[in-house]
Protein backbone atom coordinates (compact mmCIF):
# COMPACT_ATOMS: atom_id res chain seq x y z
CA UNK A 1 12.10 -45.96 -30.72
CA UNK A 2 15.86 -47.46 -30.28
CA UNK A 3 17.10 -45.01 -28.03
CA UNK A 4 20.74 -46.08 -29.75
CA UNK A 5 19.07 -45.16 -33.25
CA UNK A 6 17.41 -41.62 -31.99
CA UNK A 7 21.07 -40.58 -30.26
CA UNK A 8 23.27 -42.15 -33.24
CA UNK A 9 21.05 -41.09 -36.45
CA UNK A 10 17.55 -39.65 -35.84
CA UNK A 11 17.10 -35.64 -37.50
CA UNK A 12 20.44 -36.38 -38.85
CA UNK A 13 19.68 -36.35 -42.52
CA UNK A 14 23.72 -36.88 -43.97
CA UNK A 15 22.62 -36.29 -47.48
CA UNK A 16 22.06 -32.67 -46.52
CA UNK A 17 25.55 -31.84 -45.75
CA UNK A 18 27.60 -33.91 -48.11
CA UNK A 19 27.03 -37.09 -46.27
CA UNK A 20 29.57 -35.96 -43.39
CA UNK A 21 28.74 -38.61 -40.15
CA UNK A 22 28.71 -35.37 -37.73
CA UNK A 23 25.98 -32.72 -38.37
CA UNK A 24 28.15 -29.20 -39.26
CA UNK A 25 27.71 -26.12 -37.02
CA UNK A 26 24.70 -23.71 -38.86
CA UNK A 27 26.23 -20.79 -37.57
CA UNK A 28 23.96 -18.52 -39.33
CA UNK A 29 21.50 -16.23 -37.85
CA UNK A 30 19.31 -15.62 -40.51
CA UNK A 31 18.20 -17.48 -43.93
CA UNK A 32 17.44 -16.44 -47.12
CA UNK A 33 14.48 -17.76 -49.56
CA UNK A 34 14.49 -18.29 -53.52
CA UNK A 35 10.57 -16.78 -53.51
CA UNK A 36 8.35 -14.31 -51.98
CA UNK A 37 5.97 -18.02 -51.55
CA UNK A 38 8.85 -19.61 -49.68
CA UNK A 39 9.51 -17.07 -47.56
CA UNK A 40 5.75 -16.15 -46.55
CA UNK A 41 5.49 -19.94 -45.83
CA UNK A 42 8.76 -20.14 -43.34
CA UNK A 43 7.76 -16.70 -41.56
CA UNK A 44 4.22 -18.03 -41.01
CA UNK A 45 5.78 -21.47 -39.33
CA UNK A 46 9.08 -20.62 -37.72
CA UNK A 47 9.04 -23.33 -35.23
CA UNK A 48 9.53 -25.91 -38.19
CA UNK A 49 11.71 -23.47 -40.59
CA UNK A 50 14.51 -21.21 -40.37
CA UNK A 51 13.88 -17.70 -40.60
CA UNK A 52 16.34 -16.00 -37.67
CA UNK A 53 18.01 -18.10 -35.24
CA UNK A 54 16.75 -16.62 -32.15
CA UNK A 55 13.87 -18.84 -33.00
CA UNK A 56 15.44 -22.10 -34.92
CA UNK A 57 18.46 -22.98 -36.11
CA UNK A 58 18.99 -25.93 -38.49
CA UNK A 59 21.72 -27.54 -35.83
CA UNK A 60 19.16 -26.80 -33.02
CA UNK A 61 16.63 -28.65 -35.04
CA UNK A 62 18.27 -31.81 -34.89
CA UNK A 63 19.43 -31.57 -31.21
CA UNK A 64 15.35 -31.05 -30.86
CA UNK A 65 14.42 -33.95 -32.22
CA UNK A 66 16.55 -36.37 -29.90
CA UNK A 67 15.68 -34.22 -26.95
CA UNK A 68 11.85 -34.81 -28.28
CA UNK A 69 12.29 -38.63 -28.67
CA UNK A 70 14.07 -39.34 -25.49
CA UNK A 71 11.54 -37.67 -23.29
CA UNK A 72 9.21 -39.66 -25.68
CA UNK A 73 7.60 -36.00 -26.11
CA UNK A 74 6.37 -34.95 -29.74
CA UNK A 75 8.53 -31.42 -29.45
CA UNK A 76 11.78 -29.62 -27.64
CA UNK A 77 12.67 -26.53 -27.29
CA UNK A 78 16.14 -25.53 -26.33
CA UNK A 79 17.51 -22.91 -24.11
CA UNK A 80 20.34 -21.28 -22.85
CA UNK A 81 20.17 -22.51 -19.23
CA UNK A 82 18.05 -24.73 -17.39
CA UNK A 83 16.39 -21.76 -15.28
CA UNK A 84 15.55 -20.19 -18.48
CA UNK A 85 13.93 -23.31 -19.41
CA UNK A 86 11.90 -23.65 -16.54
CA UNK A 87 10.82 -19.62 -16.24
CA UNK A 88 9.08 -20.14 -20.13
CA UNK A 89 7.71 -23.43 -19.38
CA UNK A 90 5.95 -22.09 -15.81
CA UNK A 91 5.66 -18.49 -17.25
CA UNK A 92 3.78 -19.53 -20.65
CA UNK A 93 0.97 -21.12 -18.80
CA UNK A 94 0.06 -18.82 -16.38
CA UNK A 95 -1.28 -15.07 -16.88
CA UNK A 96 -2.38 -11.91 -14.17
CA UNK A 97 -4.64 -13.56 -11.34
CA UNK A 98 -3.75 -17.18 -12.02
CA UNK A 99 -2.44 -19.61 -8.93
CA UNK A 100 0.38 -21.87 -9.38
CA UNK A 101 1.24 -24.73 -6.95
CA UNK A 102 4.85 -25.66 -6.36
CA UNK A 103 6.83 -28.53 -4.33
CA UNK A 104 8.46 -27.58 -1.18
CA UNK A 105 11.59 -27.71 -1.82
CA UNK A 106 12.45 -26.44 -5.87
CA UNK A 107 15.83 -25.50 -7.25
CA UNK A 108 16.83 -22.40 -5.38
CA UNK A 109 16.57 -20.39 -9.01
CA UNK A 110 12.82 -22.02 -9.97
CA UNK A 111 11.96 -20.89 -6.19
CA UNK A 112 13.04 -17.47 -6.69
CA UNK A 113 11.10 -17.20 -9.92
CA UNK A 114 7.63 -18.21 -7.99
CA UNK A 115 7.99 -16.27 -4.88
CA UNK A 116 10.05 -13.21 -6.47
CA UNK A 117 9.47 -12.54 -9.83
CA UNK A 118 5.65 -13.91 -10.64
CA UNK A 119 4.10 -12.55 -7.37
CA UNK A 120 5.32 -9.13 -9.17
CA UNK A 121 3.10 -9.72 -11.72
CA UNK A 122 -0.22 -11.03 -10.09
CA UNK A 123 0.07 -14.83 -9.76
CA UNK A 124 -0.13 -16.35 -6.26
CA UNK A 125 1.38 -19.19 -5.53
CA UNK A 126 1.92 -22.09 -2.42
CA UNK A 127 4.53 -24.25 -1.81
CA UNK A 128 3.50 -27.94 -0.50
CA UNK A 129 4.32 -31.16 -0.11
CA UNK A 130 3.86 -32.60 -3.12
CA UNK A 131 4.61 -36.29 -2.17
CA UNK A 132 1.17 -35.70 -0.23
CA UNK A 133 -1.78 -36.57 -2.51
CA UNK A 134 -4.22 -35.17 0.06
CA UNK A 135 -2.22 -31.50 0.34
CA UNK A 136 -1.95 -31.44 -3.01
CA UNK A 137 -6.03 -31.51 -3.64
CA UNK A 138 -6.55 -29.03 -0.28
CA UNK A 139 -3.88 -26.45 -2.14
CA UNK A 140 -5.97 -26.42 -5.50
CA UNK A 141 -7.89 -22.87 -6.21
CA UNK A 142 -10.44 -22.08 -8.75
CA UNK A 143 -7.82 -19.98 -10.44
CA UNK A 144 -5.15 -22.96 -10.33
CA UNK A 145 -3.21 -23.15 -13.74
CA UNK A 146 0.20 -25.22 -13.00
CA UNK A 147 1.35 -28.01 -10.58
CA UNK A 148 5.42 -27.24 -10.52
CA UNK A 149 7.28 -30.98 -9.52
CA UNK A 150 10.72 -31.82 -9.03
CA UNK A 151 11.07 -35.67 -8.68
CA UNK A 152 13.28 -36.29 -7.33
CA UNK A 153 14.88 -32.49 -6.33
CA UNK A 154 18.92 -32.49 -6.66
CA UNK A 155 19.50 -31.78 -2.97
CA UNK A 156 17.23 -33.83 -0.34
CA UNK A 157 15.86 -35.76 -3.23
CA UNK A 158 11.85 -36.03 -1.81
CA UNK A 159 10.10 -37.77 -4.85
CA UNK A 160 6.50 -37.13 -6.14
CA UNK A 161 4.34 -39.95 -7.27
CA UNK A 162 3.95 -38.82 -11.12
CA UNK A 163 1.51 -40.58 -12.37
CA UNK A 164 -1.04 -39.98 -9.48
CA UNK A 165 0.05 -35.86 -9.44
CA UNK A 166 -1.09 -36.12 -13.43
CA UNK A 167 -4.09 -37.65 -13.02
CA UNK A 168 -4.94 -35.13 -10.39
CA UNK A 169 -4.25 -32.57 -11.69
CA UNK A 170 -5.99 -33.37 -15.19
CA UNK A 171 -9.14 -33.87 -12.67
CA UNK A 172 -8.85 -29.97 -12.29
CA UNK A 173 -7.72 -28.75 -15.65
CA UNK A 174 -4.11 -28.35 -14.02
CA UNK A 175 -1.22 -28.44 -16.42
CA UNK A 176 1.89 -30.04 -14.86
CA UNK A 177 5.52 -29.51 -15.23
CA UNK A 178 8.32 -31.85 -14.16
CA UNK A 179 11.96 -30.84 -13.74
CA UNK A 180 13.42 -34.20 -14.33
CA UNK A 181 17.20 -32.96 -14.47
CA UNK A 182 18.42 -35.51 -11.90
CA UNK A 183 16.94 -38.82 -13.36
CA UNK A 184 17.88 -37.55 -17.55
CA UNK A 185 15.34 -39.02 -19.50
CA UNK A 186 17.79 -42.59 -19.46
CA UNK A 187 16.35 -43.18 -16.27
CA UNK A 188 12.82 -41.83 -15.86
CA UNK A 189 10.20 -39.97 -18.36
CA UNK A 190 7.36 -38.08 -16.83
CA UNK A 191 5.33 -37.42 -20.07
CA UNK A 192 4.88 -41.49 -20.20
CA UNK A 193 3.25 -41.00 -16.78
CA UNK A 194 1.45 -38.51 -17.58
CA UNK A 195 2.57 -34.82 -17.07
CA UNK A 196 2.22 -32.49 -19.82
CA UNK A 197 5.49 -30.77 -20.09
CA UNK A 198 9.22 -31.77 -19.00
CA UNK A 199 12.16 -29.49 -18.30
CA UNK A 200 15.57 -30.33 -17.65
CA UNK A 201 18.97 -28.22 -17.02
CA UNK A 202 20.90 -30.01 -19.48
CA UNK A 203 24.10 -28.64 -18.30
CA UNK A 204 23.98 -31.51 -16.43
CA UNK A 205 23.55 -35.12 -17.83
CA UNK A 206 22.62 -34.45 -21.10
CA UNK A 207 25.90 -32.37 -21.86
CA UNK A 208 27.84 -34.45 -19.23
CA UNK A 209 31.05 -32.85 -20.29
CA UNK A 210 31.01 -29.23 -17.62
CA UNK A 211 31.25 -27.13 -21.02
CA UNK A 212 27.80 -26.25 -21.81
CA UNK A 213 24.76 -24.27 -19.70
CA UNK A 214 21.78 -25.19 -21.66
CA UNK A 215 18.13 -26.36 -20.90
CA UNK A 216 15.23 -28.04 -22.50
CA UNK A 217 11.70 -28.19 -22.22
CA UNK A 218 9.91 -31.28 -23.97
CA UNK A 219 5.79 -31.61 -24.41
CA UNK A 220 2.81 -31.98 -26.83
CA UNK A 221 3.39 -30.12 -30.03
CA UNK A 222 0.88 -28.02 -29.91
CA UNK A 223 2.22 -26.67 -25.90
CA UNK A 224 5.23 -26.37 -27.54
CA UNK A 225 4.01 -24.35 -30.40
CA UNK A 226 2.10 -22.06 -28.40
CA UNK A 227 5.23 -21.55 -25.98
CA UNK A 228 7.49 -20.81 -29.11
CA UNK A 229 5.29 -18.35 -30.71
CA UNK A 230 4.78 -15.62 -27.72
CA UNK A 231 6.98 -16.40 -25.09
CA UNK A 232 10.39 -18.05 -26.67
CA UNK A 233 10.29 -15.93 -29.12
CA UNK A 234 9.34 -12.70 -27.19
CA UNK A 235 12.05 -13.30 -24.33
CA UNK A 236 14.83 -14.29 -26.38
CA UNK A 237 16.33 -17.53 -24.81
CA UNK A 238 17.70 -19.36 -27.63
CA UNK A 239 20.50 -21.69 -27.79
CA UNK A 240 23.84 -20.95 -29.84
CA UNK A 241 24.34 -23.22 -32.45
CA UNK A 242 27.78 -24.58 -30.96
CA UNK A 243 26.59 -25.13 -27.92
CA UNK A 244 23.83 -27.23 -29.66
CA UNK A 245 26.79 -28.95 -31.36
CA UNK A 246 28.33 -29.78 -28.13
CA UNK A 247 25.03 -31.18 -26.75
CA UNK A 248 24.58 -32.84 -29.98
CA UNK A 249 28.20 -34.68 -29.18
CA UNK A 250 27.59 -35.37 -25.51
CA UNK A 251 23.99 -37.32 -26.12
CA UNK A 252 26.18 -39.87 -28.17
CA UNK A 253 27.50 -41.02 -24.62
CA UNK A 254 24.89 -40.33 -22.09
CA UNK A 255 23.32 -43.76 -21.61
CA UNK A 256 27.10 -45.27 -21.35
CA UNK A 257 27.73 -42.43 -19.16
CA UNK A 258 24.54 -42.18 -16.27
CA UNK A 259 25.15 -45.69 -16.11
CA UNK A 260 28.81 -45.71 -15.45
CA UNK A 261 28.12 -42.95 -12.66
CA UNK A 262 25.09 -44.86 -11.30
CA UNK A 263 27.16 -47.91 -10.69
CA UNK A 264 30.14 -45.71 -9.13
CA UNK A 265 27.50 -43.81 -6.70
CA UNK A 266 25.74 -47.01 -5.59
CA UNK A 267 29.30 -48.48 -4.18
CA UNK A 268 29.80 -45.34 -2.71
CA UNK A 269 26.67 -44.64 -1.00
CA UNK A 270 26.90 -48.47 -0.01
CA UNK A 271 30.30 -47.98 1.65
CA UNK A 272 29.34 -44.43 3.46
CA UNK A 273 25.74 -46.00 4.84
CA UNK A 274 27.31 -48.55 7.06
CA UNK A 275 30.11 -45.87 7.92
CA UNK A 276 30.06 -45.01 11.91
CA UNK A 277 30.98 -41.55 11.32
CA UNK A 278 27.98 -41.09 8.57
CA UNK A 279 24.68 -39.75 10.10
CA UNK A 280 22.24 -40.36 6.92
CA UNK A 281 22.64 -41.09 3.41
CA UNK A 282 20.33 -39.39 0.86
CA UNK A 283 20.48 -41.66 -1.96
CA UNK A 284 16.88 -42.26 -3.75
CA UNK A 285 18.48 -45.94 -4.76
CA UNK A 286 19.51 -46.60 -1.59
CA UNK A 287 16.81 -48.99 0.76
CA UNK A 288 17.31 -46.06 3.49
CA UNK A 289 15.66 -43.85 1.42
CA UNK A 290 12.13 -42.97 2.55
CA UNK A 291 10.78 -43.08 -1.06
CA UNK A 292 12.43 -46.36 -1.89
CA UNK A 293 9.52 -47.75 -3.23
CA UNK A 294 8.34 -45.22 -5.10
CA UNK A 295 11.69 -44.64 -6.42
CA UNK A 296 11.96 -48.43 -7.98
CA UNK A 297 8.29 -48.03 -9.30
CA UNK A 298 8.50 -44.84 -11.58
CA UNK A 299 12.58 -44.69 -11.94
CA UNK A 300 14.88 -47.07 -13.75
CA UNK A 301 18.19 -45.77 -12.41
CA UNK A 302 19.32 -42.97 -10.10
CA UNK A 303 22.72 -41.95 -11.44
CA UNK A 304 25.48 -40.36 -9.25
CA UNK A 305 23.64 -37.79 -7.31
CA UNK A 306 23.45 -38.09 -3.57
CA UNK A 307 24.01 -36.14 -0.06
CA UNK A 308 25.21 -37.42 3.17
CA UNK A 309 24.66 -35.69 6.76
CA UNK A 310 28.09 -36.59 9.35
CA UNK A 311 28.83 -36.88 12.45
CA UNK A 312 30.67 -33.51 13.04
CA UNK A 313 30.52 -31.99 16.37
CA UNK A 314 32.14 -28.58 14.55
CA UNK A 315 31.85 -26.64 11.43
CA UNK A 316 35.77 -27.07 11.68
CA UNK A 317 36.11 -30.18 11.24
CA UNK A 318 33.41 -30.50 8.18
CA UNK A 319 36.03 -27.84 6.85
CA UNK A 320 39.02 -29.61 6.80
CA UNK A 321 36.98 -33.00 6.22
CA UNK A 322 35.59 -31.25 2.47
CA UNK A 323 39.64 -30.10 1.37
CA UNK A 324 40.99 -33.30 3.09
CA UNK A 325 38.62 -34.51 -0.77
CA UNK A 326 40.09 -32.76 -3.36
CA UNK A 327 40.89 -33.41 -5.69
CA UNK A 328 39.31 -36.62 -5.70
CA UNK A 329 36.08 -34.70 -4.91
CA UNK A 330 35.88 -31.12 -6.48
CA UNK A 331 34.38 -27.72 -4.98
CA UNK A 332 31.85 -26.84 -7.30
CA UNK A 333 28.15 -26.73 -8.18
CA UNK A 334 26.60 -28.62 -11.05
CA UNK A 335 26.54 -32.36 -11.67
CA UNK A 336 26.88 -34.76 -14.69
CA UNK A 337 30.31 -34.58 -16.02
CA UNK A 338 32.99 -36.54 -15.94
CA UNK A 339 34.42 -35.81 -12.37
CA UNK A 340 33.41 -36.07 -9.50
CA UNK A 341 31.96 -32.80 -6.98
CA UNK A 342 31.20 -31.97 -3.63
CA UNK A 343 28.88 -29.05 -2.42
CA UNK A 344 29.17 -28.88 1.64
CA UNK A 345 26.78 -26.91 3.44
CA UNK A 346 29.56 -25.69 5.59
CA UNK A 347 30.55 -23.62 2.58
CA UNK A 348 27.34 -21.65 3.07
CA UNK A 349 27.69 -20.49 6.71
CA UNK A 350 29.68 -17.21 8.19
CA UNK A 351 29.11 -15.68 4.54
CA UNK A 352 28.35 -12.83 6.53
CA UNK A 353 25.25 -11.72 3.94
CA UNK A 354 22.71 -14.20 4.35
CA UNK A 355 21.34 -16.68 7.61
CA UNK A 356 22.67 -19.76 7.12
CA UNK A 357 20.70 -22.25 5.50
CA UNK A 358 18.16 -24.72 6.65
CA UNK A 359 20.60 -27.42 6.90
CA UNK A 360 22.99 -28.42 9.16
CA UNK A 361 26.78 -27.74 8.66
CA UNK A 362 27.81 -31.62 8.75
CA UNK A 363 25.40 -31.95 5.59
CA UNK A 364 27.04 -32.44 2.37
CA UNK A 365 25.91 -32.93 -1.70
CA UNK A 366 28.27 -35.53 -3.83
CA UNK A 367 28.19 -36.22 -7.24
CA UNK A 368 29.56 -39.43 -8.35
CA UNK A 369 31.44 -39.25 -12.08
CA UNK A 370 33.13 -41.76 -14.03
CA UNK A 371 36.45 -41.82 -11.85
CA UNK A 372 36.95 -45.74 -10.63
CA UNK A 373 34.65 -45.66 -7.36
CA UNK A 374 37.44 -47.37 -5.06
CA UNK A 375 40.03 -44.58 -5.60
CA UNK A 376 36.67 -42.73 -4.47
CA UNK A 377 36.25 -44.29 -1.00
CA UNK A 378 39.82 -44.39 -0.65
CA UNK A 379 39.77 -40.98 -0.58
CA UNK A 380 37.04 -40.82 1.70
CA UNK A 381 38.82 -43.61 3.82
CA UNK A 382 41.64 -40.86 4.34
CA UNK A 383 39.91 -37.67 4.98
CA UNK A 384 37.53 -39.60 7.91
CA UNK A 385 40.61 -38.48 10.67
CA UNK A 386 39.31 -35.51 10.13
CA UNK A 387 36.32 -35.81 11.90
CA UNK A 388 37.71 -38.09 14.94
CA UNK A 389 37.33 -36.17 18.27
């Protein structure tokens, strides 16, 4: 399918709503029914009616749809943040006893799911190198239900070979999930390599305008339906309508948009590899990334997502190095807007409640937005004094 056709007019049925060229807001929660018939038949298939709008939501439905088609998936379900979106997908297949395998290195809320919250309830779990084939098959229990990927993750950005994880996992009766927030579904789509159900936090690049927490998960209709009858509906995650809205008006732009930040980010990363005060670049479409190859085979595009470790003898210096960047560069979390954001590690130490983290204080994440990439390393041409002895 066009992907310009499923963003500009697929689930958009204009006759419905007096032929108006932007779907309305259905900010309804409930719907009534002209018969007893009718409303039997909705209650007994919610997914695909409106009943309530904790379950769906005639706005939603559409937003569904594209989500469904871009992830070439047959379904979508829509929730109100990424980590809830990735809790129902892991949490639906898995049940007291069960085993769940993991990547290393997860988003710090998905980790905290596995090793706090479902280890409450009776599943073990292990967290591996995934991009290892052979640790992947000496991890697998009897009781094994779910392989958990991230490819690549949104911090040190260690890929997984998709297609091989699917096959080997289908080997063992294994369902797989795939966060695939960082690539969007412009430039990569798991389910065509085979994994059975896709998540994103589409806060990020399917929103692409910093005004909306949502997430999505995208599989098989019948995983979906079976996800949407206990667990969506039992736990309550649902989407507003608006905020569908606003995700419905921010997928008009996101192919123009991941593309305009992938071309920004790959002059930038270009500029700060061959810089004598950068360490490493981090960049999965950068030739200095270890996964290069991989990268190119199963990814079309990397958008504006990347980290950099620099030659700082001092946490000072990283310090006045970061705010030596704004406001060219932003402190904040999240990626996929319009501007530009930095998240230094620095930020993390002498918090006084927690050891710092695993990675060094000269170690920081960028995101690339649509600001003109040479007023970018202009700014980074300036705050470099910062880190001359």
């Amino acid at each position: 399918m066009d992907t310009s056709y499923l963003l500009t007019h697929l689930g958009e049925e204009r006759e419905d709503y007096y032929n108006a060229v932007i779907p309305p807001i259905m900010q309804s929660s409930n719907f009534a029914y002209n018969s007893l018939a009718d409303f039997r038949s909705a209650i007994l298939n919610e997914l695909d009616n409106f009943v309530y709008s904790r379950g769906n939501n005639p706005t939603v439905a559409i937003l569904r749809q594209k989500l469904a088609a871009l992830e070439q998936a047959e379904d979508a379900l829509v929730f109100g943040s990424g980590s809830a979106a990735c809790a129902v997908a892991i949490i639906s297949q898995l049940q007291a006893g069960d085993h769940l395998l993991s990547v290393q290195s997860p988003y710090s809320w998905t980790y905290k799911l596995i090793s706090k919250l479902l280890s409450r309830f009776g599943i073990s779990y292990d967290f591996i190198d995934a991009s290892n084939l052979q640790e992947i098959e000496a991890a697998i229990r009897p009781n094994t239900k779910v392989l958990f990927l991230e490819s690549p993750n949104s911090l040190t950005f260690e890929l997984q070979d998709l297609a091989a994880c699917a096959a080997l996992a289908k080997k063992h009766g294994i369902r797989t999930i795939c966060d695939n927030s960082y690539a969007s579904p412009i430039y990569q789509n798991p389910i065509a390599l085979g994994i059975d159900l896709v998540v994103h936090s589409a806060t990020k690049y399917l929103n692409g305008h910093s005004d909306v927490v949502a997430g999505v998960v995208c599989g098989s209709k019948a995983l979906i339906q079976k996800m949407f009858e206990l667990d969506y509906m039992a736990l309550g995650p649902a989407i507003s309508p608006n905020d569908a809205w606003l995700l419905l008006r921010g997928l008009r732009t996101l192919p123009l948009r991941i593309q305009k930040s992938n071309e920004h980010a790959k002059k930038v990363v270009d500029y700060l590899a061959q810089h004598p005060k950068v360490d490493y670049v981090l960049y999965p479409g950068h030739p200095s990334h270890p996964q290069y190859e991989l990268a190119q085979k199963q990814m079309s595009g990397f958008g504006g997502l990347f980290s950099v470790n620099f030659k700082a003898k001092r946490i000072e210096q990283m310090e006045r190095f970061s705010e030596a960047l704004m406001p060219t560069f932003l402190l904040a979390v999240s990626w996929g807007g319009f501007e530009s954001l930095q998240v230094p590690t620095a930020c993390f130490y002498n918090l006084g409640t927690a050891p710092p983290p695993p990675l060094p204080f000269s170690f920081v994440r960028y995101y690339v937005g649509l600001e003109d990439p040479d007023y970018i390393i202009d700014a980074f041409e300036k705050a470099f004094v910062h880190l001359e002895d």
